[in-house]
C-alpha atoms as a PDB file:
ATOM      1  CA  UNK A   1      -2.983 -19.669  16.281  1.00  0.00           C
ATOM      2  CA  UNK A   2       0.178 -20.820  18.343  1.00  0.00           C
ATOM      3  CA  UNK A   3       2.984 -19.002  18.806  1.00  0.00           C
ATOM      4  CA  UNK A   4       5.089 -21.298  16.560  1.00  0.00           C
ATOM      5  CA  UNK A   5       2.721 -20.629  13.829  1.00  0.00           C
ATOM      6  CA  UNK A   6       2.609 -16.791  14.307  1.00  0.00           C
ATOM      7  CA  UNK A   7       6.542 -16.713  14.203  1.00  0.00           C
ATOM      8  CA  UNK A   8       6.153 -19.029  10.748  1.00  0.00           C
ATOM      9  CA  UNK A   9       3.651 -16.286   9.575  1.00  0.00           C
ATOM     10  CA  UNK A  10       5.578 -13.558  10.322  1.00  0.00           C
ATOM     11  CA  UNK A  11       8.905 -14.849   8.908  1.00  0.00           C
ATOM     12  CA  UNK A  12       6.794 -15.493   5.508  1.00  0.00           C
ATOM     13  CA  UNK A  13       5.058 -12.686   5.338  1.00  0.00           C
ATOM     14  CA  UNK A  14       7.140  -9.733   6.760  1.00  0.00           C
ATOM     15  CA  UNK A  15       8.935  -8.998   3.872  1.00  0.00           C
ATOM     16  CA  UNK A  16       5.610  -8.856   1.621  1.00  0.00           C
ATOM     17  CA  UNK A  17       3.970  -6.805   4.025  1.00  0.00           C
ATOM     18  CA  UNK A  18       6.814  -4.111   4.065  1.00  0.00           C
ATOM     19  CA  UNK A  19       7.167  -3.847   0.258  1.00  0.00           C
ATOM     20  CA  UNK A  20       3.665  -3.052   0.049  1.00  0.00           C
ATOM     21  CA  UNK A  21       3.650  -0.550   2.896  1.00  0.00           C
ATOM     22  CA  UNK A  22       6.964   1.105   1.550  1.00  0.00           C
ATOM     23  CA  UNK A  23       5.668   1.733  -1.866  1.00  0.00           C
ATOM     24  CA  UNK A  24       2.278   3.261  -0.520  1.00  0.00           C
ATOM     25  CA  UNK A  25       4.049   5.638   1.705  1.00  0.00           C
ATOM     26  CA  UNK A  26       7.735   5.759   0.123  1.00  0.00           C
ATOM     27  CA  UNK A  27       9.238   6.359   3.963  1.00  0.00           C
ATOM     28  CA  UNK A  28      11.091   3.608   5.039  1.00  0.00           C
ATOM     29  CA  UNK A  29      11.049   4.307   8.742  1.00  0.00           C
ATOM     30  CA  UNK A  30       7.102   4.769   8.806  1.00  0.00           C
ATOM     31  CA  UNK A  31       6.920   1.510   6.803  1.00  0.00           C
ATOM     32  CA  UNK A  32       9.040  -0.369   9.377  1.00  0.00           C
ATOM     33  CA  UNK A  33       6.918   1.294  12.491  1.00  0.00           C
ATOM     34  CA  UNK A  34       3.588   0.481  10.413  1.00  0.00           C
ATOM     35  CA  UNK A  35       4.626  -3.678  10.055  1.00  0.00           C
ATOM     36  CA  UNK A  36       5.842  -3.394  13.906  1.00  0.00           C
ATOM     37  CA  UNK A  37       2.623  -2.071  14.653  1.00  0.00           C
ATOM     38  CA  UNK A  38       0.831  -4.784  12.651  1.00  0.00           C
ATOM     39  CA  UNK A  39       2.792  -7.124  13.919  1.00  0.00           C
ATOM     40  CA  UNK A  40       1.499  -6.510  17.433  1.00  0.00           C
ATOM     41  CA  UNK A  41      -1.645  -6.285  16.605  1.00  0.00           C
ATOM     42  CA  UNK A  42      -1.881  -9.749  15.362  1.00  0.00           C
ATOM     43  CA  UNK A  43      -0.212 -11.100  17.983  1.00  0.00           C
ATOM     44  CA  UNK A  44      -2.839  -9.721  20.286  1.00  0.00           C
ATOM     45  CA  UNK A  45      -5.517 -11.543  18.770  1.00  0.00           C
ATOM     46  CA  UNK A  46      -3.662 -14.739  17.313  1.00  0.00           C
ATOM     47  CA  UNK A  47      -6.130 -16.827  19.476  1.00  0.00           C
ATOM     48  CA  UNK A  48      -8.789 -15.273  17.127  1.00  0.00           C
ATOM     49  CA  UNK A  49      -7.160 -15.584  14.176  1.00  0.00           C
ATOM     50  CA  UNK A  50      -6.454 -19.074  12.047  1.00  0.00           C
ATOM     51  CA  UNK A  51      -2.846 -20.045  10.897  1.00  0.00           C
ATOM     52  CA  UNK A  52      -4.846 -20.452   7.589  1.00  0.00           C
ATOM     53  CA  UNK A  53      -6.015 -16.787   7.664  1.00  0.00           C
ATOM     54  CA  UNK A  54      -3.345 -15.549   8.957  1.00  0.00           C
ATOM     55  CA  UNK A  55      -1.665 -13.934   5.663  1.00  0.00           C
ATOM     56  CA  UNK A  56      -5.171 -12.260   5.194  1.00  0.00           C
ATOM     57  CA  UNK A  57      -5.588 -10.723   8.476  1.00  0.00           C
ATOM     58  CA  UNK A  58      -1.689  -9.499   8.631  1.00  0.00           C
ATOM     59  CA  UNK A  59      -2.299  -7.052   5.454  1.00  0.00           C
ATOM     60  CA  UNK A  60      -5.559  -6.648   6.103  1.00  0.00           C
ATOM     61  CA  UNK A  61      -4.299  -4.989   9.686  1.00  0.00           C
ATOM     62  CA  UNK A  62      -1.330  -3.354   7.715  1.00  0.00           C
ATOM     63  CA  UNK A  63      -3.403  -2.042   5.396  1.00  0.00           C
ATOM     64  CA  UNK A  64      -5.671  -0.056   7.838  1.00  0.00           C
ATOM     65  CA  UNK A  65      -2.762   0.675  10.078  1.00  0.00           C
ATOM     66  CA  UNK A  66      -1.521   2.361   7.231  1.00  0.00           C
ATOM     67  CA  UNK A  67      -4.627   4.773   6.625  1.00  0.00           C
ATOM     68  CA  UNK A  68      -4.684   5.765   9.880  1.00  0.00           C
ATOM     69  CA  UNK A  69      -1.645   7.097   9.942  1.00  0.00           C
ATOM     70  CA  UNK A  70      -2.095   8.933   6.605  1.00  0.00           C
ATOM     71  CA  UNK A  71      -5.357  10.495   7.936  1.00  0.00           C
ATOM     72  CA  UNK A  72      -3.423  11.110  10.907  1.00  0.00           C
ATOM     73  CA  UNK A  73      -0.742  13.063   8.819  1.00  0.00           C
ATOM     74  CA  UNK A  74      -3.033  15.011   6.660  1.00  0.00           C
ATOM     75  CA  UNK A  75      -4.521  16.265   9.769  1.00  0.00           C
ATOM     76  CA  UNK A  76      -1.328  17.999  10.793  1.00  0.00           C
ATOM     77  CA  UNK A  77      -0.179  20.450   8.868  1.00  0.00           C
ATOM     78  CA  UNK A  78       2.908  20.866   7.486  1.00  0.00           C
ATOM     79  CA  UNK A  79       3.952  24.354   6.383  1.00  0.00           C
ATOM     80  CA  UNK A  80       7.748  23.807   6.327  1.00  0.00           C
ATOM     81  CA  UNK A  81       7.282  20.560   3.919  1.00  0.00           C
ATOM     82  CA  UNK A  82       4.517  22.279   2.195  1.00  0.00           C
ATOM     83  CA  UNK A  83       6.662  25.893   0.940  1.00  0.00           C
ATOM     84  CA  UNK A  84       9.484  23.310   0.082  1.00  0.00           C
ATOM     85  CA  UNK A  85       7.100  21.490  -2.266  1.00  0.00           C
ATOM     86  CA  UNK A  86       6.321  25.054  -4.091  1.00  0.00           C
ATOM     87  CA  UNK A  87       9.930  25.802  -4.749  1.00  0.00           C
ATOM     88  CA  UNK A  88      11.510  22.732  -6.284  1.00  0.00           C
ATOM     89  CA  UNK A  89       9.964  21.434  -9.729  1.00  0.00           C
ATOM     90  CA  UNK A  90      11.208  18.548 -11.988  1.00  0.00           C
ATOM     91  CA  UNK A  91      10.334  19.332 -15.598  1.00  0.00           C
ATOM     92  CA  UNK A  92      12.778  16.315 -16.737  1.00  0.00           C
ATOM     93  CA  UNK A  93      12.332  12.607 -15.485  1.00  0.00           C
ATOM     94  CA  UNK A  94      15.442  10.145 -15.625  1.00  0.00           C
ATOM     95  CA  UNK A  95      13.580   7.114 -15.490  1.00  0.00           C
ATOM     96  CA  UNK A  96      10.556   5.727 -15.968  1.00  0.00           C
ATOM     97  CA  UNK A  97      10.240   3.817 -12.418  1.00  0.00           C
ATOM     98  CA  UNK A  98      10.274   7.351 -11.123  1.00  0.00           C
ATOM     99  CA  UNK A  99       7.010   8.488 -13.606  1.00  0.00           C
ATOM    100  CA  UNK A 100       4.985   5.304 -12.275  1.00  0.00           C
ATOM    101  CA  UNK A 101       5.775   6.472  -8.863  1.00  0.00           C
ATOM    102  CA  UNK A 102       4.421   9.698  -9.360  1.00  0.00           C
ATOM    103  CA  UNK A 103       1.311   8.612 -11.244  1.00  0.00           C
ATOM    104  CA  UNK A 104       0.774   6.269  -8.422  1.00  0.00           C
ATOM    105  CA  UNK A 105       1.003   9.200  -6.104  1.00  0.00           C
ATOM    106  CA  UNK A 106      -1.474  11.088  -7.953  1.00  0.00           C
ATOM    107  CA  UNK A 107      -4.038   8.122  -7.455  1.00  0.00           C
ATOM    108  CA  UNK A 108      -6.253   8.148  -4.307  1.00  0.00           C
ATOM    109  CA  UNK A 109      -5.406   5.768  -1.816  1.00  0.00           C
ATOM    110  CA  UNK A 110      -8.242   2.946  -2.180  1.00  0.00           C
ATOM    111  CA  UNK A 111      -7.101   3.116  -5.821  1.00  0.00           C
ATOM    112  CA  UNK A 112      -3.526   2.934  -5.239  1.00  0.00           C
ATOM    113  CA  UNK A 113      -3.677  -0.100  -2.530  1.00  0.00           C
ATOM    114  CA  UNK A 114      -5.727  -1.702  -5.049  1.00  0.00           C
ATOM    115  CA  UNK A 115      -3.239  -1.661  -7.975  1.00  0.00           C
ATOM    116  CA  UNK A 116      -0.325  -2.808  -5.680  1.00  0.00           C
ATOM    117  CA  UNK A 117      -1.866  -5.489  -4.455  1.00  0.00           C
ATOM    118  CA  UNK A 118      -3.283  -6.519  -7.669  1.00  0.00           C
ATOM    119  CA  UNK A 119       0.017  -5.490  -9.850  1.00  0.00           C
ATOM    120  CA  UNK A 120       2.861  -5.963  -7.387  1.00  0.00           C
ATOM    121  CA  UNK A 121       2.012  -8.237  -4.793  1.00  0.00           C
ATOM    122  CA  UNK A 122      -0.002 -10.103  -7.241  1.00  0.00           C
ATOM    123  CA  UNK A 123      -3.099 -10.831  -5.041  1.00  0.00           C
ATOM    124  CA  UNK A 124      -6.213 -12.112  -6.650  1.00  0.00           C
ATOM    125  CA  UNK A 125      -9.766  -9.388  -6.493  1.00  0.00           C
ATOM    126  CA  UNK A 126     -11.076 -11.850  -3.453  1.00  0.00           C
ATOM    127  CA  UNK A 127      -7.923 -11.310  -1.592  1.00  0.00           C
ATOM    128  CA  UNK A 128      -7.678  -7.704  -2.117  1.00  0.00           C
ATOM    129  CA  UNK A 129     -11.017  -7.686  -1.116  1.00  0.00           C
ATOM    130  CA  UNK A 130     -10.715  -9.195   1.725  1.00  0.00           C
ATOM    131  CA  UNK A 131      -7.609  -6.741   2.744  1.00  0.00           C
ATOM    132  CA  UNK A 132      -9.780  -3.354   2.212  1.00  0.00           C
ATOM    133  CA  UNK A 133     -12.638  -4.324   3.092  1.00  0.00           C
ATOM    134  CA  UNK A 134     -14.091  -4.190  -0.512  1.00  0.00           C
ATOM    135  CA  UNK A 135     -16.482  -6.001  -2.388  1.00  0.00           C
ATOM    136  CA  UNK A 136     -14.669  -8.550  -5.181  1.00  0.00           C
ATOM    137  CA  UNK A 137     -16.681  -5.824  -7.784  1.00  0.00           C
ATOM    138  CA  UNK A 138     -15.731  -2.598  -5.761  1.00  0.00           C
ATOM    139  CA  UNK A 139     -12.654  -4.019  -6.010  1.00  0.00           C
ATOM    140  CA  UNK A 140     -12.702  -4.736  -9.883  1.00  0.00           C
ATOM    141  CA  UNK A 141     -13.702  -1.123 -10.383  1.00  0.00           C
ATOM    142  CA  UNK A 142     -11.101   0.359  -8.477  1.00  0.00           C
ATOM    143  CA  UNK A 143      -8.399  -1.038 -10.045  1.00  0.00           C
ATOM    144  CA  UNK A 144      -9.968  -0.269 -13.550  1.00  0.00           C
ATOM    145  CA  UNK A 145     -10.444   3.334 -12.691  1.00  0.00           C
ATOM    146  CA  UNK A 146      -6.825   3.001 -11.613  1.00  0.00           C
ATOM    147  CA  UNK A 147      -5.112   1.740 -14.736  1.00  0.00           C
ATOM    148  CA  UNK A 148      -7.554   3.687 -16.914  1.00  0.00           C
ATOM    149  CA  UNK A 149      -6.074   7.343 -14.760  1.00  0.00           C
ATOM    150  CA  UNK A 150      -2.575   5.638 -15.059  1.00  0.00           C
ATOM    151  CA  UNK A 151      -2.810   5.086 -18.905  1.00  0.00           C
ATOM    152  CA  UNK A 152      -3.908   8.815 -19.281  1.00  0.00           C
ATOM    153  CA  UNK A 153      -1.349  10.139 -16.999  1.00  0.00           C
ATOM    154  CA  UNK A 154       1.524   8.402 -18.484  1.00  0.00           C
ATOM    155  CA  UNK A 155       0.400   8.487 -21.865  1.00  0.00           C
ATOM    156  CA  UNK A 156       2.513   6.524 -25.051  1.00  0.00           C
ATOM    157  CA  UNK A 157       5.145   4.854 -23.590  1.00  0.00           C
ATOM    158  CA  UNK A 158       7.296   5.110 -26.716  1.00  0.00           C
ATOM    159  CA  UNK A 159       6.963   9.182 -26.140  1.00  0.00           C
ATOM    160  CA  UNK A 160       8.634   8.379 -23.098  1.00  0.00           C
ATOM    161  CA  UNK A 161      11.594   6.306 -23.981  1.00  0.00           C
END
């Protein structure tokens, strides 16, 4: 890949690739240091990588950017963040956006890249696949398993409204 067509990549693909980091890890600064990272990455091995491939190979490099720095954080451990978390609780919601988020949070995190890939970046099962490393049928599980712990965390919808 040129530099011409790694500049064309990036300027399609940045915002993508952000949006689907953000709403894994809801922290915009990590998100931006994650795609900077990934960005870098590609760049030092765009003479291995096809302008054709290209869009595959950014998330794909995102993606396990990303889990490395989540395994990185749960490492660490945070007592300050954690006796915070044990004194505030939310017994009313004020949207539903904000229930989806937290029933995504509740879902592991092969299961969560899964669904927003599938449901918000729109990404066919090859392409996901291809992204985590998955099998097109590990894949198809997954994001069943997902929507079926989704469904039963969120319940009727009309209960909701």
């Amino acid at each position: 890949m040129t530099r011409i067509e790694y500049n064309k990549a990036v300027d399609l693909h940045a915002d993508n690739l952000y949006r689907f980091i953000l709403k894994n890890i809801h922290d915009v600064e990590k998100s931006k240091d994650i795609v900077q990272d990934t960005f870098l990455k590609v760049w030092d091995k765009h003479r291995e990588v096809s302008a054709e491939k290209v869009k595959s190979y950014m998330f794909s490099t995102g993606y396990r950017t990303m889990i490395d720095l989540i395994r990185r954080e749960k490492k660490q451990s945070r007592i300050e963040e954690a006796d915070l978390n044990k004194l505030t609780t939310s017994d009313q919601y004020s949207d539903l956006q904000q229930i989806l988020h937290e029933a995504l949070d509740q879902l592991p995190e092969t299961q969560k890249a899964v669904i927003l890939l599938r449901d918000y970046e729109g990404y066919n099962y090859l392409e996901i696949g291809e992204i985590t490393g998955l099998t097109e049928s590990q894949v198809k599980v997954y994001i069943y398993r997902a929507r079926k712990f989704l469904q039963k965390y969120i319940g009727n919808i009309e209960v909701l409204i």
